[in-house]
N, C-alpha and C. Protein backbone atom coordinates (compact mmCIF):
# COMPACT_ATOMS: atom_id res chain seq x y z
N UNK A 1 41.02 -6.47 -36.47
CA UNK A 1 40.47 -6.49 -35.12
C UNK A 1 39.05 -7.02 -35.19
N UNK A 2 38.44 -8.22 -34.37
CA UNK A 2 37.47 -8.65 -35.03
C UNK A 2 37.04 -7.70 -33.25
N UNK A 3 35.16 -7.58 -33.59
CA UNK A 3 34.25 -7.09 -32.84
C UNK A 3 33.60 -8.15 -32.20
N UNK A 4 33.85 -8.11 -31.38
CA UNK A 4 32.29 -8.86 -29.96
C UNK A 4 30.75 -7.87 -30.32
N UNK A 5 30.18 -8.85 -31.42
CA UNK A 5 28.71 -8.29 -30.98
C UNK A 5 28.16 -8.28 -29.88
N UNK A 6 28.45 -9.39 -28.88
CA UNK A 6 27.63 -9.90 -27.69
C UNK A 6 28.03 -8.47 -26.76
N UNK A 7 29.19 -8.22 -26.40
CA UNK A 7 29.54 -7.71 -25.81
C UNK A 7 29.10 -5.93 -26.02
N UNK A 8 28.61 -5.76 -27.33
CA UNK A 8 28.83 -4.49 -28.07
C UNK A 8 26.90 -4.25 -27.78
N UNK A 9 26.43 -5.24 -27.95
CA UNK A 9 24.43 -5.19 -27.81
C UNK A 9 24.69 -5.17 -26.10
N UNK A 10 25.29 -5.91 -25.01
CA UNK A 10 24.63 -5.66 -23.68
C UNK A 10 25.18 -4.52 -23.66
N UNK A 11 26.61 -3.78 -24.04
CA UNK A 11 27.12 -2.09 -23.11
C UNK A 11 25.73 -0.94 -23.91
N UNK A 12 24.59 -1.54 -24.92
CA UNK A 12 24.21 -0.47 -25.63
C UNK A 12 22.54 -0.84 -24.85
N UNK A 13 22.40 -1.89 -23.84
CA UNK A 13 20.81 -2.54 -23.65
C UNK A 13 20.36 -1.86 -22.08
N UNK A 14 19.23 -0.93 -22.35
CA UNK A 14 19.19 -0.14 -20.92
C UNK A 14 17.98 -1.25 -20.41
N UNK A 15 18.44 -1.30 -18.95
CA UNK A 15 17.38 -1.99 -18.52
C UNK A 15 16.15 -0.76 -17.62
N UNK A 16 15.01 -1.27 -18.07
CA UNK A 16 13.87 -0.24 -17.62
C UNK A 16 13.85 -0.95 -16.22
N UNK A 17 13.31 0.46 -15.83
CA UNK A 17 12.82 0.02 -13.80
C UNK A 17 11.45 -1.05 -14.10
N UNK A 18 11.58 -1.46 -12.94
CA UNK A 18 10.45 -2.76 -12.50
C UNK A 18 9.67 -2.82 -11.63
N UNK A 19 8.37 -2.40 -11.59
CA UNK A 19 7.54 -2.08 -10.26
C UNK A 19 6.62 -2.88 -9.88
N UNK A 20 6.03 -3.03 -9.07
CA UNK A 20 4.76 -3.24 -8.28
C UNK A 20 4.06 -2.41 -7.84
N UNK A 21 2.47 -3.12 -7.34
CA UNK A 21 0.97 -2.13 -7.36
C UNK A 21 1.20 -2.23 -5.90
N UNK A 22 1.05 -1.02 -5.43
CA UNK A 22 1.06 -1.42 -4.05
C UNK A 22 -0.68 -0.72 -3.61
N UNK A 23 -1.14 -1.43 -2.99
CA UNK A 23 -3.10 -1.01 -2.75
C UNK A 23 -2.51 -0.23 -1.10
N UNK A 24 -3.48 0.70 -0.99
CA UNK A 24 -3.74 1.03 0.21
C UNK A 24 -5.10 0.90 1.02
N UNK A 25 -4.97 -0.12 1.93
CA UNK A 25 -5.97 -0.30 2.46
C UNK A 25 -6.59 0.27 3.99
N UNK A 26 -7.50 0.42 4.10
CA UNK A 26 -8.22 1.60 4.88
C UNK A 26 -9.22 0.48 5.85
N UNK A 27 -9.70 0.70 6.97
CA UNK A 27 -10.92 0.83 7.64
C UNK A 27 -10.87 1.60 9.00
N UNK A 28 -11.66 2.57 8.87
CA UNK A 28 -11.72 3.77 10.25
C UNK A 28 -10.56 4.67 10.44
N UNK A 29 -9.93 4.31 11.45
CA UNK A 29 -8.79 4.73 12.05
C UNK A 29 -7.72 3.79 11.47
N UNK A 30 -7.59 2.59 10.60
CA UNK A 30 -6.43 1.95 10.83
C UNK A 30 -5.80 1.68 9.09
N UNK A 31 -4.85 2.05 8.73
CA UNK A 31 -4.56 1.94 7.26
C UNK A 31 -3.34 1.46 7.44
N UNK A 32 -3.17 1.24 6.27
CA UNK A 32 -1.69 -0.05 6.04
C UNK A 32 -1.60 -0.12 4.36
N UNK A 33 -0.32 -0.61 3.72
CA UNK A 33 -0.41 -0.54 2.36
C UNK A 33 -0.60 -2.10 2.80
N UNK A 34 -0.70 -2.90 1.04
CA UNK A 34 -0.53 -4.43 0.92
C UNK A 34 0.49 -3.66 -0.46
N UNK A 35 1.47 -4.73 -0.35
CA UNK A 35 2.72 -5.11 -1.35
C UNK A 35 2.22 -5.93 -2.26
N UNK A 36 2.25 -5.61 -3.59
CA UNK A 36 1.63 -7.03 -4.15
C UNK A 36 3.20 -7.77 -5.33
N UNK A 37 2.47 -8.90 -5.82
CA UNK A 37 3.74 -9.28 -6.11
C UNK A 37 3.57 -9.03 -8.23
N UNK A 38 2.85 -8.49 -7.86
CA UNK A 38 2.47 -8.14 -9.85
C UNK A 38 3.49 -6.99 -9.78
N UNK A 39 4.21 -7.61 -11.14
CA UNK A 39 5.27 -6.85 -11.58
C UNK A 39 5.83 -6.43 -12.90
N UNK A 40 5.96 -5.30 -13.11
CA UNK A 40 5.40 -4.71 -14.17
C UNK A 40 6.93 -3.63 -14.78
N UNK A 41 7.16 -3.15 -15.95
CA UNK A 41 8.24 -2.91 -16.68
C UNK A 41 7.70 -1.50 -16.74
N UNK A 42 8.19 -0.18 -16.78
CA UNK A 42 7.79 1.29 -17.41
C UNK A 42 8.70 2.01 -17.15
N UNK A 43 8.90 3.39 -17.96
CA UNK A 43 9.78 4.01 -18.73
C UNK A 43 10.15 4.59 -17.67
N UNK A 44 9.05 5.40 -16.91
CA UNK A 44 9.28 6.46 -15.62
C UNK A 44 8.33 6.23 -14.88
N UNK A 45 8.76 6.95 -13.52
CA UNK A 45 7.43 7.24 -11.90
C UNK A 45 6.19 7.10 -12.40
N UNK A 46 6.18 8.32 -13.93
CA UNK A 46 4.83 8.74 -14.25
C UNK A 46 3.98 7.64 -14.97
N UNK A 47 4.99 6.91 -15.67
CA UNK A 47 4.18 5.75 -16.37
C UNK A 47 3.84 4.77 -15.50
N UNK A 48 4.33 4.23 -14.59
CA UNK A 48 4.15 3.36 -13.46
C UNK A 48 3.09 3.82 -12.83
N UNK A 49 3.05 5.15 -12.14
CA UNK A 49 1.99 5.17 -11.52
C UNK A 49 0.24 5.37 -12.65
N UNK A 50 0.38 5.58 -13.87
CA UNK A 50 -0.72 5.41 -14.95
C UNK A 50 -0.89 3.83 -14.71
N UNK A 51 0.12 2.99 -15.21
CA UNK A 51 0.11 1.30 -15.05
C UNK A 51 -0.99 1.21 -13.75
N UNK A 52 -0.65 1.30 -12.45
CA UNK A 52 -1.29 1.06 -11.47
C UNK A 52 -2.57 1.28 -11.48
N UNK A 53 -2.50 2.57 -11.93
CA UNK A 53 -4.41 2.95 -11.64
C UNK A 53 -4.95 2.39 -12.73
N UNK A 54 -4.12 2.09 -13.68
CA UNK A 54 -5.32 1.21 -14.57
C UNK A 54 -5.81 -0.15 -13.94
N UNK A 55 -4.80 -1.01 -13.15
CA UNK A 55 -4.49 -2.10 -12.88
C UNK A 55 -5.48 -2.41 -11.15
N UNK A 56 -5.60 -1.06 -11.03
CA UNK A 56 -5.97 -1.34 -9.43
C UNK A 56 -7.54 -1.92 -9.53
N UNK A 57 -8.39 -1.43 -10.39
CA UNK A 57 -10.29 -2.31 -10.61
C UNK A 57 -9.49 -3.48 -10.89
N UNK A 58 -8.47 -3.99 -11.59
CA UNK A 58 -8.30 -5.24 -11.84
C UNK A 58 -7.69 -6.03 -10.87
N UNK A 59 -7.44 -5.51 -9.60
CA UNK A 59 -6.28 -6.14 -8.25
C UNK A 59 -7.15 -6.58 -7.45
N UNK A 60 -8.04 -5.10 -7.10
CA UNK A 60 -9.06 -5.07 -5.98
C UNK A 60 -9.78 -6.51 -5.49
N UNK A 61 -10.28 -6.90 -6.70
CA UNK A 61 -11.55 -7.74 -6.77
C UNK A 61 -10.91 -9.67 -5.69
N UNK A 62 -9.58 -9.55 -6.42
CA UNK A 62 -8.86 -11.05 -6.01
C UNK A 62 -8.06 -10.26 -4.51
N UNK A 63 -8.72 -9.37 -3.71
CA UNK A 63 -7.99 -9.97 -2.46
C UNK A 63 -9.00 -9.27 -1.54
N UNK A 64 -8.72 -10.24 -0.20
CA UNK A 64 -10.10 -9.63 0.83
C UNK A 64 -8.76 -9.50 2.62
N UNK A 65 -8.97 -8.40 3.05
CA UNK A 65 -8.09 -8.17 3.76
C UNK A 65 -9.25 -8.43 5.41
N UNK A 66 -8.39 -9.02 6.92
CA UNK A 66 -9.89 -8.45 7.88
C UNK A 66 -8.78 -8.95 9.31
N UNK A 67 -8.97 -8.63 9.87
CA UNK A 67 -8.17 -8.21 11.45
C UNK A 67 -9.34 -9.33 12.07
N UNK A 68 -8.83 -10.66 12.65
CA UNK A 68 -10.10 -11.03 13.56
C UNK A 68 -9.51 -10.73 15.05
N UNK A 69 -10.07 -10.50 15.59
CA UNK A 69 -9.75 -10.51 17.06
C UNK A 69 -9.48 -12.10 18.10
N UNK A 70 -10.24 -12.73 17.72
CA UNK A 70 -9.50 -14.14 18.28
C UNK A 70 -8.58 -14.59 17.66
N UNK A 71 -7.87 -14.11 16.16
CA UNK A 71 -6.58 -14.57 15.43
C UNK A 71 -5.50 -13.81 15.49
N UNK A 72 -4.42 -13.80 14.94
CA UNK A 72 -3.52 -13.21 15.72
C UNK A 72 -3.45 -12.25 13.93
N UNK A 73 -3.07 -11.22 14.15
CA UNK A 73 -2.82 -10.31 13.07
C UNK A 73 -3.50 -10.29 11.77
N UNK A 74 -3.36 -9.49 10.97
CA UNK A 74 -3.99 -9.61 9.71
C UNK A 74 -4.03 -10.77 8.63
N UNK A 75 -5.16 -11.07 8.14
CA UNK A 75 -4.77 -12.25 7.31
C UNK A 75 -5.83 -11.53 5.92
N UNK A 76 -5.20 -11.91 4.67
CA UNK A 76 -5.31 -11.91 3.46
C UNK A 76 -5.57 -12.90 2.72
N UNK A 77 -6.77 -12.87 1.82
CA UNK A 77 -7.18 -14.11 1.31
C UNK A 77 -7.04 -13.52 -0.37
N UNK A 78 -6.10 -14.08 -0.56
CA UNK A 78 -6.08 -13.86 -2.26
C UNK A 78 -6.70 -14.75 -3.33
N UNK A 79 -7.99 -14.62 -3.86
CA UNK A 79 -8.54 -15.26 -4.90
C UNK A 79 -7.45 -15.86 -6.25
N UNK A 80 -7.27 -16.57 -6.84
CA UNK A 80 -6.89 -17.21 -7.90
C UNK A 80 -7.35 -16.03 -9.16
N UNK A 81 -6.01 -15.61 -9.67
CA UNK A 81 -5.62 -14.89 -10.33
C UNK A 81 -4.90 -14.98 -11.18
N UNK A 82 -4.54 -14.31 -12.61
CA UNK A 82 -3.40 -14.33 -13.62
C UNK A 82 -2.29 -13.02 -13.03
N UNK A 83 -2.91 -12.35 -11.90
CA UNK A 83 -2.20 -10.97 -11.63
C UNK A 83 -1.32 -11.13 -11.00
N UNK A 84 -1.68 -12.02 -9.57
CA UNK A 84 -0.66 -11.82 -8.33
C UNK A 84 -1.10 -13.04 -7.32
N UNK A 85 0.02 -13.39 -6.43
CA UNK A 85 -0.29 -14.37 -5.67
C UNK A 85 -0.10 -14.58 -4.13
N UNK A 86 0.27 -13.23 -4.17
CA UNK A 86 1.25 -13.05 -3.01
C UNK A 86 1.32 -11.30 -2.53
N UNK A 87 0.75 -10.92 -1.12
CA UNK A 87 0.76 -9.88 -0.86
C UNK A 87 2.15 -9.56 0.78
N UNK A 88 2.41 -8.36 0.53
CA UNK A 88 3.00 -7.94 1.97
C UNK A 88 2.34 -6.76 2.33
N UNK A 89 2.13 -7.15 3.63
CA UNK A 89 1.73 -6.03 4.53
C UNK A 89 2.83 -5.24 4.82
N UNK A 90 2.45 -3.78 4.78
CA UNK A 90 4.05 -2.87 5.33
C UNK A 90 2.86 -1.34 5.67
N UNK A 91 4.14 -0.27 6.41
CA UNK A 91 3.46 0.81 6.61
C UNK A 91 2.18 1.50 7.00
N UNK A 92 2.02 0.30 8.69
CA UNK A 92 0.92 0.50 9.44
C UNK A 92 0.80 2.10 9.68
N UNK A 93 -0.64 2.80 10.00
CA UNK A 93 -0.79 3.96 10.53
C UNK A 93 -2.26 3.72 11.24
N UNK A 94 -1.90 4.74 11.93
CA UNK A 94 -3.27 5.25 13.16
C UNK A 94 -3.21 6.43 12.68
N UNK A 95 -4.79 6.39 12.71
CA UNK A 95 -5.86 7.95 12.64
C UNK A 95 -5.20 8.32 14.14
N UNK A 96 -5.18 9.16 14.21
CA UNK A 96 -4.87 9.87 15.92
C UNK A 96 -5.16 11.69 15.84
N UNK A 97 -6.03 12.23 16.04
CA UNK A 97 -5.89 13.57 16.72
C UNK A 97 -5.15 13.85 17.60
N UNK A 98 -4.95 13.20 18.96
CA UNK A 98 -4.23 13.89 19.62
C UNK A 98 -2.73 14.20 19.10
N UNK A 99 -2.70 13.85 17.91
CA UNK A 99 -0.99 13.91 17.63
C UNK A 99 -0.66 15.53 16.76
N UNK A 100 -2.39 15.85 16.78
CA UNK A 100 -2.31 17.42 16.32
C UNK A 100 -2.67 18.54 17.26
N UNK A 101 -1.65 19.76 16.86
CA UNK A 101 -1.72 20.84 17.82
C UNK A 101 -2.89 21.54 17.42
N UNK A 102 -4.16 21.77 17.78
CA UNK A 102 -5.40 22.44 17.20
C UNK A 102 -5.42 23.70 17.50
N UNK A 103 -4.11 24.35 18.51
CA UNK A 103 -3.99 25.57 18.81
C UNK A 103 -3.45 26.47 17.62
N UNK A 104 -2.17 25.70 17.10
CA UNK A 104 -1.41 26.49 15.45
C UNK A 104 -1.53 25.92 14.70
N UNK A 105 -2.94 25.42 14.34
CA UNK A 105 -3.45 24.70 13.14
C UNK A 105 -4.66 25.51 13.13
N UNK A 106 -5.25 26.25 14.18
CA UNK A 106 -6.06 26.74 13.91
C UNK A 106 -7.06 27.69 13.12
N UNK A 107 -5.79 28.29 12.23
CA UNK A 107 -6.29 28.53 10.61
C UNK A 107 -6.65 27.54 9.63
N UNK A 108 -5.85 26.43 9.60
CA UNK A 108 -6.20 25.62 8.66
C UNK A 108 -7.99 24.67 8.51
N UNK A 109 -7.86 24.05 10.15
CA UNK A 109 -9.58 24.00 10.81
C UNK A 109 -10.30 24.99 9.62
N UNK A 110 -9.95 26.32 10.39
CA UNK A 110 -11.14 27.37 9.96
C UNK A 110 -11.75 27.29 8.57
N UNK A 111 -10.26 27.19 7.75
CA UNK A 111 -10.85 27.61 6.23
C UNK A 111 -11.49 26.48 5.39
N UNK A 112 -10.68 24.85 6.47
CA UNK A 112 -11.53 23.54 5.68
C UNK A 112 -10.55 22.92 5.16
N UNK A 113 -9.07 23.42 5.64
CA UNK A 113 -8.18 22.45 4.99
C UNK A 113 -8.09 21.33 5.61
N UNK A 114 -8.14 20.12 5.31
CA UNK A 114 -7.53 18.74 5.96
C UNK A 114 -6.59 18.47 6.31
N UNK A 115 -6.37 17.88 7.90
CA UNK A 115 -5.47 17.43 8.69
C UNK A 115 -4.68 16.36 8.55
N UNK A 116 -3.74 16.23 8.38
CA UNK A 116 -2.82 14.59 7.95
C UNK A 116 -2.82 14.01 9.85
N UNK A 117 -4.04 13.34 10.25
CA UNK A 117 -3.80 13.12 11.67
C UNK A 117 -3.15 11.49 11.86
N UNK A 118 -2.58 10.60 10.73
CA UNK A 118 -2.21 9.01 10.28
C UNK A 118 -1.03 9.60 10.96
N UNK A 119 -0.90 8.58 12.03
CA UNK A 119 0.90 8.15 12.44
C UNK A 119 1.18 6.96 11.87
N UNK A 120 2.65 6.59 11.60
CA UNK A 120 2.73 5.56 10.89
C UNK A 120 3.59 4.66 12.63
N UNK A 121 3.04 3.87 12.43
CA UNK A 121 3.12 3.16 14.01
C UNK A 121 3.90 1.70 13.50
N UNK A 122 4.16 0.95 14.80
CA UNK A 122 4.82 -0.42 14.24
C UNK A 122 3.56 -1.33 13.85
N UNK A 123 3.82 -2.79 13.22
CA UNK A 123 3.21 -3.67 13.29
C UNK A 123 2.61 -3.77 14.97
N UNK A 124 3.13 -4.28 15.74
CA UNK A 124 2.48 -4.44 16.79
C UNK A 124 1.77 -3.41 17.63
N UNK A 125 2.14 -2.22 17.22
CA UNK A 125 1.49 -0.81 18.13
C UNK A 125 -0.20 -0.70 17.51
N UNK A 126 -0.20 -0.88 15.92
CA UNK A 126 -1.17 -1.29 15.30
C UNK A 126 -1.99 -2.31 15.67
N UNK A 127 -1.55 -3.64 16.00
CA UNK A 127 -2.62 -4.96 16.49
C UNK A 127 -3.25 -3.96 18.02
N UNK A 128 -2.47 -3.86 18.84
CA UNK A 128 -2.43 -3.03 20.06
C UNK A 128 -3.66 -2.42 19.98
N UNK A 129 -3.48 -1.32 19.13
CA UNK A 129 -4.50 -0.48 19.25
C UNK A 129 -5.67 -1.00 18.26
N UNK A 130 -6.11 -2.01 17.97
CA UNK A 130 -7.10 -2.14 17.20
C UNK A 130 -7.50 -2.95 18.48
N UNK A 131 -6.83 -4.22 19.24
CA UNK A 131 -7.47 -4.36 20.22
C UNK A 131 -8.13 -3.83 21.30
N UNK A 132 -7.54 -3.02 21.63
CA UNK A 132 -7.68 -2.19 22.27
C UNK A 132 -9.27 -0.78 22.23
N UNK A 133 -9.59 -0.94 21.08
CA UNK A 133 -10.11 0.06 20.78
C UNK A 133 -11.41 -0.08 20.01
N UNK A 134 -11.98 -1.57 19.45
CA UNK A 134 -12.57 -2.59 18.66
C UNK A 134 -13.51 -2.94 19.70
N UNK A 135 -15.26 -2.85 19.64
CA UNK A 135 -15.73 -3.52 20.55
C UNK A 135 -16.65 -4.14 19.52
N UNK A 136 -17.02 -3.29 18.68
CA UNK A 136 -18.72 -4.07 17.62
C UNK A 136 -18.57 -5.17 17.41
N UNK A 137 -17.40 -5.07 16.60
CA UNK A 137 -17.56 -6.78 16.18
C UNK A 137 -15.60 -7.69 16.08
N UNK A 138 -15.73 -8.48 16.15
CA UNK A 138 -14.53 -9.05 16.07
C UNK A 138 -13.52 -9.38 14.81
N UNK A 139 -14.45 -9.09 13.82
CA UNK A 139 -13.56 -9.27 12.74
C UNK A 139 -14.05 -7.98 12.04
N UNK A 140 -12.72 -7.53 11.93
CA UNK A 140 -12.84 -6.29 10.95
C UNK A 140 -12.34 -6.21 9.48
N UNK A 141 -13.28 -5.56 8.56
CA UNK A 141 -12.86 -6.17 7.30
C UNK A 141 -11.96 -4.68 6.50
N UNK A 142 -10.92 -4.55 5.96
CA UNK A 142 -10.55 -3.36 5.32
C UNK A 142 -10.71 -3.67 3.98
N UNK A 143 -10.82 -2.35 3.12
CA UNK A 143 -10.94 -1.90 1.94
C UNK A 143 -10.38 -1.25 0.66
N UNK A 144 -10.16 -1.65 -0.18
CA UNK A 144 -9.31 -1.10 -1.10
C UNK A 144 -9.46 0.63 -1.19
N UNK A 145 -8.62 1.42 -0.87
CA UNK A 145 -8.85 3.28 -1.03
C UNK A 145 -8.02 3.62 -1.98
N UNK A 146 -6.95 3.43 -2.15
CA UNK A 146 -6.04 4.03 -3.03
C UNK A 146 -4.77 2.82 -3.53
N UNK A 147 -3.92 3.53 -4.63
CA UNK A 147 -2.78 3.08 -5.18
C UNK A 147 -1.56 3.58 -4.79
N UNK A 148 -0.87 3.17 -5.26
CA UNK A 148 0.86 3.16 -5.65
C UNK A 148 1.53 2.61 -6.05
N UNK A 149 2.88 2.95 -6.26
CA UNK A 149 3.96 1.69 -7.05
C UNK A 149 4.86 1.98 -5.96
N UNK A 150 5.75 0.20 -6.05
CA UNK A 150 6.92 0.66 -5.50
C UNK A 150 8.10 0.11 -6.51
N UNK A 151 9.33 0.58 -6.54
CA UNK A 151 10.27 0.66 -6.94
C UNK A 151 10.87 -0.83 -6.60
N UNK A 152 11.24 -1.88 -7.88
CA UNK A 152 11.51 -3.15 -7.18
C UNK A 152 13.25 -3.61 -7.52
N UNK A 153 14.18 -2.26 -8.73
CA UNK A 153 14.89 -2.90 -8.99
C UNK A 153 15.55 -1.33 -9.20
């Protein structure tokens, strides 16, 4: 009986998950992730999300995110990079208080715990309310705050 090596190395070859850095970007009231397209190999959640935060001083620097008000939606300017070339916007939110009850929260207030007051809103409920709500200046610039990975395979 002869053996298929070929066949005998792929049933024994695990393929590792495949992620991306996903940045979360912030200004005031209005946050949103960017998707990036750097993509990266690790064992587990936990190693992926180590990958990222090492990776995020190295992401930050090649992209500039800013809402103008005479243009129509967000635009992203990605510097020339070995990392990434290509971002998606996903998972708009609004700061909003009124979306909290301050009557049976009113222990939490007291002692200093923090309020999760971010709705996660559509793309357009987001342009909406930045128009809407924006007088200083017309172009608003957001900022790198935090990380994540997402799951690509």
């Amino acid at each position: 009986m002869a053996l298929n090596v070929a066949t005998t190395v792929s049933a024994n070859v695990v393929k590792l998950p495949s992620y991306t850095v996903v940045i979360q970007m912030n200004m005031g009231s209005y946050s949103f992730e960017l998707l990036t397209n750097y993509e990266f190999i690790a064992v587990s959640k936990e190693a992926a999300l180590k990958v990222a935060a090492d990776m995020l001083k190295e992401l930050i620097p090649f992209v500039e995110v800013y809402y103008d008000l005479n243009l129509d939606g967000l635009k992203i300017n990605i510097k020339d990079n070995k990392y990434f070339d290509c971002a998606e916007i996903r998972n708009f939110e609004i700061y909003d208080e009124s979306q909290i009850d301050f009557v049976s929260n009113k222990s939490s207030i007291s002692i200093g715990l923090g309020l999760n007051c971010y709705s996660f809103v559509t793309e357009e409920k987001f342009y909406e309310h930045i128009e809407m709500n924006t007088y200083s200046s017309s172009i608003i610039k957001f900022e790198a705050v935090g990380y994540g990975i997402a799951l690509l395979n």
